[in-house]
C-alpha atoms as a PDB file:
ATOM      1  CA  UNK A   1       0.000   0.000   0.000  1.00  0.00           C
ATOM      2  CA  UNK A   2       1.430   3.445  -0.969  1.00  0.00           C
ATOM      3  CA  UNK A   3       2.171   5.793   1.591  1.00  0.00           C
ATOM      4  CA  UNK A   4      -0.278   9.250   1.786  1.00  0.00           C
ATOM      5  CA  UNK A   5       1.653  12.518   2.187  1.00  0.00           C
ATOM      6  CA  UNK A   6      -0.192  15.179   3.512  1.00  0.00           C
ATOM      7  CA  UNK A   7       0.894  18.663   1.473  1.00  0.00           C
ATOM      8  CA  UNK A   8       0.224  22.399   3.311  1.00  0.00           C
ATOM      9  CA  UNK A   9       1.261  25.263   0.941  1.00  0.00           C
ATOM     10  CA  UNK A  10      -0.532  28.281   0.498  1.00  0.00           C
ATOM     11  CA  UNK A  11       0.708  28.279  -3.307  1.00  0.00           C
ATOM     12  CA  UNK A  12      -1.415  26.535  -5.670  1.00  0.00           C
ATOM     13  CA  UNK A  13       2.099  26.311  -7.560  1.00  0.00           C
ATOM     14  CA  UNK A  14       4.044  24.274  -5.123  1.00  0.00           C
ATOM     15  CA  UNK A  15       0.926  22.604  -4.348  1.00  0.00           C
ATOM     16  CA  UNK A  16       0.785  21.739  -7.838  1.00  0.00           C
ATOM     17  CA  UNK A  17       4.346  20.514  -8.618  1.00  0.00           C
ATOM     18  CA  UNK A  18       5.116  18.920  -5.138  1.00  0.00           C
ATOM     19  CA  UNK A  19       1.417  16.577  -6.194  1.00  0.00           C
ATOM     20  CA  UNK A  20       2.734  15.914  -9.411  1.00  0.00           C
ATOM     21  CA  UNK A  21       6.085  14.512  -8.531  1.00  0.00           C
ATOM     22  CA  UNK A  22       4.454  12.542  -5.748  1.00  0.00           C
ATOM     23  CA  UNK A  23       1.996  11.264  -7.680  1.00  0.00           C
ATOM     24  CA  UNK A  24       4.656  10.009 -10.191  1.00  0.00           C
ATOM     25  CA  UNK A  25       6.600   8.847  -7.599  1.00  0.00           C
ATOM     26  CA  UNK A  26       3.758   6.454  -6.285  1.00  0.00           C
ATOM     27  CA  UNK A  27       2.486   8.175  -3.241  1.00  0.00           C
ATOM     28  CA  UNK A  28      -1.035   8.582  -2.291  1.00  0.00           C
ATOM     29  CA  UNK A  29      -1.269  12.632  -2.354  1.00  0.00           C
ATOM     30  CA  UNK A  30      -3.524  15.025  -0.563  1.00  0.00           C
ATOM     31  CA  UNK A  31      -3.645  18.749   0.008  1.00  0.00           C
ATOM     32  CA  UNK A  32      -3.997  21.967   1.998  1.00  0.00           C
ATOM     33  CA  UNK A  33      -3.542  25.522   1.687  1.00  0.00           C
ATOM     34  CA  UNK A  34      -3.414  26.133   5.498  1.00  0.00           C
ATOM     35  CA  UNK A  35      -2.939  24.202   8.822  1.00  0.00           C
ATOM     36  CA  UNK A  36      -6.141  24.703   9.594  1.00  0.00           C
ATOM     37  CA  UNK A  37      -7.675  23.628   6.546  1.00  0.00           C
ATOM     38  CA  UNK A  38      -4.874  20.368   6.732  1.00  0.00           C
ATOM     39  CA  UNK A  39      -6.774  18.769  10.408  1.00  0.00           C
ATOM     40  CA  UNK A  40      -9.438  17.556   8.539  1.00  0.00           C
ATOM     41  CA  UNK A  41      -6.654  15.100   7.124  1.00  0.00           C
ATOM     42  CA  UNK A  42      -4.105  15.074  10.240  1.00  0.00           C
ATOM     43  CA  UNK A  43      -7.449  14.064  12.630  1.00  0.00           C
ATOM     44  CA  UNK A  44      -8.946  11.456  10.142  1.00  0.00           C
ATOM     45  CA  UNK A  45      -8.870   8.103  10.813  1.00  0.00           C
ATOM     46  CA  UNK A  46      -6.834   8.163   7.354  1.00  0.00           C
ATOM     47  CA  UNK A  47      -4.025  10.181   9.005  1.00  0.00           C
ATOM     48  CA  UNK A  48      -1.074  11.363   6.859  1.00  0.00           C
ATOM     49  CA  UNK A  49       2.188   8.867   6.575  1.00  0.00           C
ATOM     50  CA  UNK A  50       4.263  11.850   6.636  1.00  0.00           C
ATOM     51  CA  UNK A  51       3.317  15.884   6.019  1.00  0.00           C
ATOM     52  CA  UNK A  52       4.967  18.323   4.089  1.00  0.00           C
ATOM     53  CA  UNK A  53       4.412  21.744   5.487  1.00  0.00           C
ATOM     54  CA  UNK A  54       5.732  25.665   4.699  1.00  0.00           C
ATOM     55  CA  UNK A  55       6.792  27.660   7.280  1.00  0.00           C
ATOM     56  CA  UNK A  56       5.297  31.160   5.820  1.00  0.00           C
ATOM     57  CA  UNK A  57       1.346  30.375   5.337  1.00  0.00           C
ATOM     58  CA  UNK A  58      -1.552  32.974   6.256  1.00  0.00           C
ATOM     59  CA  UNK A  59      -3.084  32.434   9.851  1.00  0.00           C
ATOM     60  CA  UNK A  60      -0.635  30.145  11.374  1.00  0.00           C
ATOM     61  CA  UNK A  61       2.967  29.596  10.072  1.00  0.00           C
ATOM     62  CA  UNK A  62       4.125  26.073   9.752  1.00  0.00           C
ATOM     63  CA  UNK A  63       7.096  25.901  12.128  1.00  0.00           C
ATOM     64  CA  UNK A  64       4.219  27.057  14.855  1.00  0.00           C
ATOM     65  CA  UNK A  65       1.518  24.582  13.242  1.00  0.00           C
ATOM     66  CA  UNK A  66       4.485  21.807  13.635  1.00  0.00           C
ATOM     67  CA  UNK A  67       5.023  22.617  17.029  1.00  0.00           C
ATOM     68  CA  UNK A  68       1.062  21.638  18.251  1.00  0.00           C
ATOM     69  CA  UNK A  69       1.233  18.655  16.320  1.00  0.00           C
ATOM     70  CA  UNK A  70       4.127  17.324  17.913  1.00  0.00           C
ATOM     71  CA  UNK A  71       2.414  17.981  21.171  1.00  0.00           C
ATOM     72  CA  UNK A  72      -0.755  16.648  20.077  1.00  0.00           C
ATOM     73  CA  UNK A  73      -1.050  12.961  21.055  1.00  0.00           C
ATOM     74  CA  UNK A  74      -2.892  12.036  17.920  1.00  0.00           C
ATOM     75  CA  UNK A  75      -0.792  13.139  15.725  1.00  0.00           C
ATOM     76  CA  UNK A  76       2.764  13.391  17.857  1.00  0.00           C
ATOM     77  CA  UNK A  77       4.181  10.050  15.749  1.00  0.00           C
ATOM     78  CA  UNK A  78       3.268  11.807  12.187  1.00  0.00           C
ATOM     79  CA  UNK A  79       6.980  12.877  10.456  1.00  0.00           C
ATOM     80  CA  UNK A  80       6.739  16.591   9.640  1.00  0.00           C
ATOM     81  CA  UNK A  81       9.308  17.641   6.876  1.00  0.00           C
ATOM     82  CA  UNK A  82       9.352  21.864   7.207  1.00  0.00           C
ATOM     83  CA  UNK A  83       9.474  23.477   3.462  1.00  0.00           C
ATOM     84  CA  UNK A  84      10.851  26.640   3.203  1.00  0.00           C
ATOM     85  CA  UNK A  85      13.268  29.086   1.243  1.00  0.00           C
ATOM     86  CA  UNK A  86      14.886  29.939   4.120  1.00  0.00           C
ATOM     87  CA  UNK A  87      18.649  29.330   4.488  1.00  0.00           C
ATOM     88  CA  UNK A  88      19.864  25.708   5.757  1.00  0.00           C
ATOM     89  CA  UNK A  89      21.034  27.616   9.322  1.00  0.00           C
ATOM     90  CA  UNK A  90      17.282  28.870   9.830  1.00  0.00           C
ATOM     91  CA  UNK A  91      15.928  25.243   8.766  1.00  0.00           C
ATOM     92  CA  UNK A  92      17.951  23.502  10.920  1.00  0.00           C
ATOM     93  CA  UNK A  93      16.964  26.106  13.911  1.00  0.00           C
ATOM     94  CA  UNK A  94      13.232  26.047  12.639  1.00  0.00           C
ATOM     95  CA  UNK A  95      13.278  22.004  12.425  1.00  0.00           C
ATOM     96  CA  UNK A  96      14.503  22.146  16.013  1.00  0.00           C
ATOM     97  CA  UNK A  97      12.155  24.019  17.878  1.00  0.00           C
ATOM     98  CA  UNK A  98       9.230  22.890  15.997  1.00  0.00           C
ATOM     99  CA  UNK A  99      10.592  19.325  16.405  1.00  0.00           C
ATOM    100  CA  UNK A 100       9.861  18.618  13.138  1.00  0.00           C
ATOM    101  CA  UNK A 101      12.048  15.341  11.548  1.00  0.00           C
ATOM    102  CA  UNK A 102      13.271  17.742   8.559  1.00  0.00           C
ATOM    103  CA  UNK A 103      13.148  19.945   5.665  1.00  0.00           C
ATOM    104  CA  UNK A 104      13.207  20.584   2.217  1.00  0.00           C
ATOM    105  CA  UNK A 105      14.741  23.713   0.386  1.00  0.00           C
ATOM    106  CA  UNK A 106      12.803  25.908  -1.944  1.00  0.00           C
ATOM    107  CA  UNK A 107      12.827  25.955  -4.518  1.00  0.00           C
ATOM    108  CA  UNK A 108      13.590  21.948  -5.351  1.00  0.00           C
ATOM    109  CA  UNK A 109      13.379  19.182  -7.468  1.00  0.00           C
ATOM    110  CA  UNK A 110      11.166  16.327  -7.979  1.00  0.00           C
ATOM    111  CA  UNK A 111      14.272  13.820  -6.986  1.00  0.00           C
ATOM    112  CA  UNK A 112      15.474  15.889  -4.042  1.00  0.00           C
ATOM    113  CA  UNK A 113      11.785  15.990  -2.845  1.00  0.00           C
ATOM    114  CA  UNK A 114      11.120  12.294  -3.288  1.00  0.00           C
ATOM    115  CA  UNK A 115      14.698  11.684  -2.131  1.00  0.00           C
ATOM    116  CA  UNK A 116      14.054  13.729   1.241  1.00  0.00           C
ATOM    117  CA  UNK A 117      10.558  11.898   2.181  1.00  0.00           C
ATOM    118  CA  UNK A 118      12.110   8.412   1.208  1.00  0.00           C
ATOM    119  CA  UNK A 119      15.133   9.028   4.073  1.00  0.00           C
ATOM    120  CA  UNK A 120      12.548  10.301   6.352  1.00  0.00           C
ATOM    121  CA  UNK A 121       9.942   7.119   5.843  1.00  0.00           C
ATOM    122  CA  UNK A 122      13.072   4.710   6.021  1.00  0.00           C
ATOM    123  CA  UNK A 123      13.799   6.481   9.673  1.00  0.00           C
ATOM    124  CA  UNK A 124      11.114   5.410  11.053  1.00  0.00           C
END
């Protein structure tokens, strides 16, 4: 069975391209535009394998979003790979007090993107 990745991006573009590659790669793909809009997924009894998640998105940024989850007990043992264009320093800072498991640096490819969830999955 094909793991679902949970996407939150306030840009129909990444949105777009992030789906697409997924897709192709064999993942089961949903989306969000905000954190808000994503618990409808995260609080499902079809919970995300793993979400994707930008840090700067209207009404509550990721990193912050990230945070709750982890201290959520439904949703505490869900991977959370940050997305941002922010440099590696800031990700590795963001990733840490969020404790998210990650990140991925916009913009990227569809082989560093797929690469990057893979390593994360395998971690578990």
């Amino acid at each position: 069975m094909s793991k679902k990745i949970l996407i939150i991006d306030d840009s129909e573009l990444v949105l777009a391209m992030a789906k697409d590659a997924l897709d192709q790669a064999g993942y089961q793909v949903v989306t969000a535009t905000n954190g808000i809009e994503a618990n409808r997924y995260i609080f499902s009894k079809e919970r995300p394998d793993l979400i994707i998640m930008d840090i700067m998105m209207p009404m509550l940024d990721g990193n912050k979003k990230a945070k709750l989850l982890k201290e959520n007990e439904v949703s505490r043992d869900i991977p959370i790979l940050l997305l941002s264009s922010k440099s590696e320093e800031e990700m590795r800072q963001l990733v840490a007090e969020a404790g998210a498991d990650g990140y991925i640096l916009k913009p990227f490819t569809p082989v560093e993107l797929t690469s990057c969830i893979r390593k994360c999955l395998s971690s578990r």
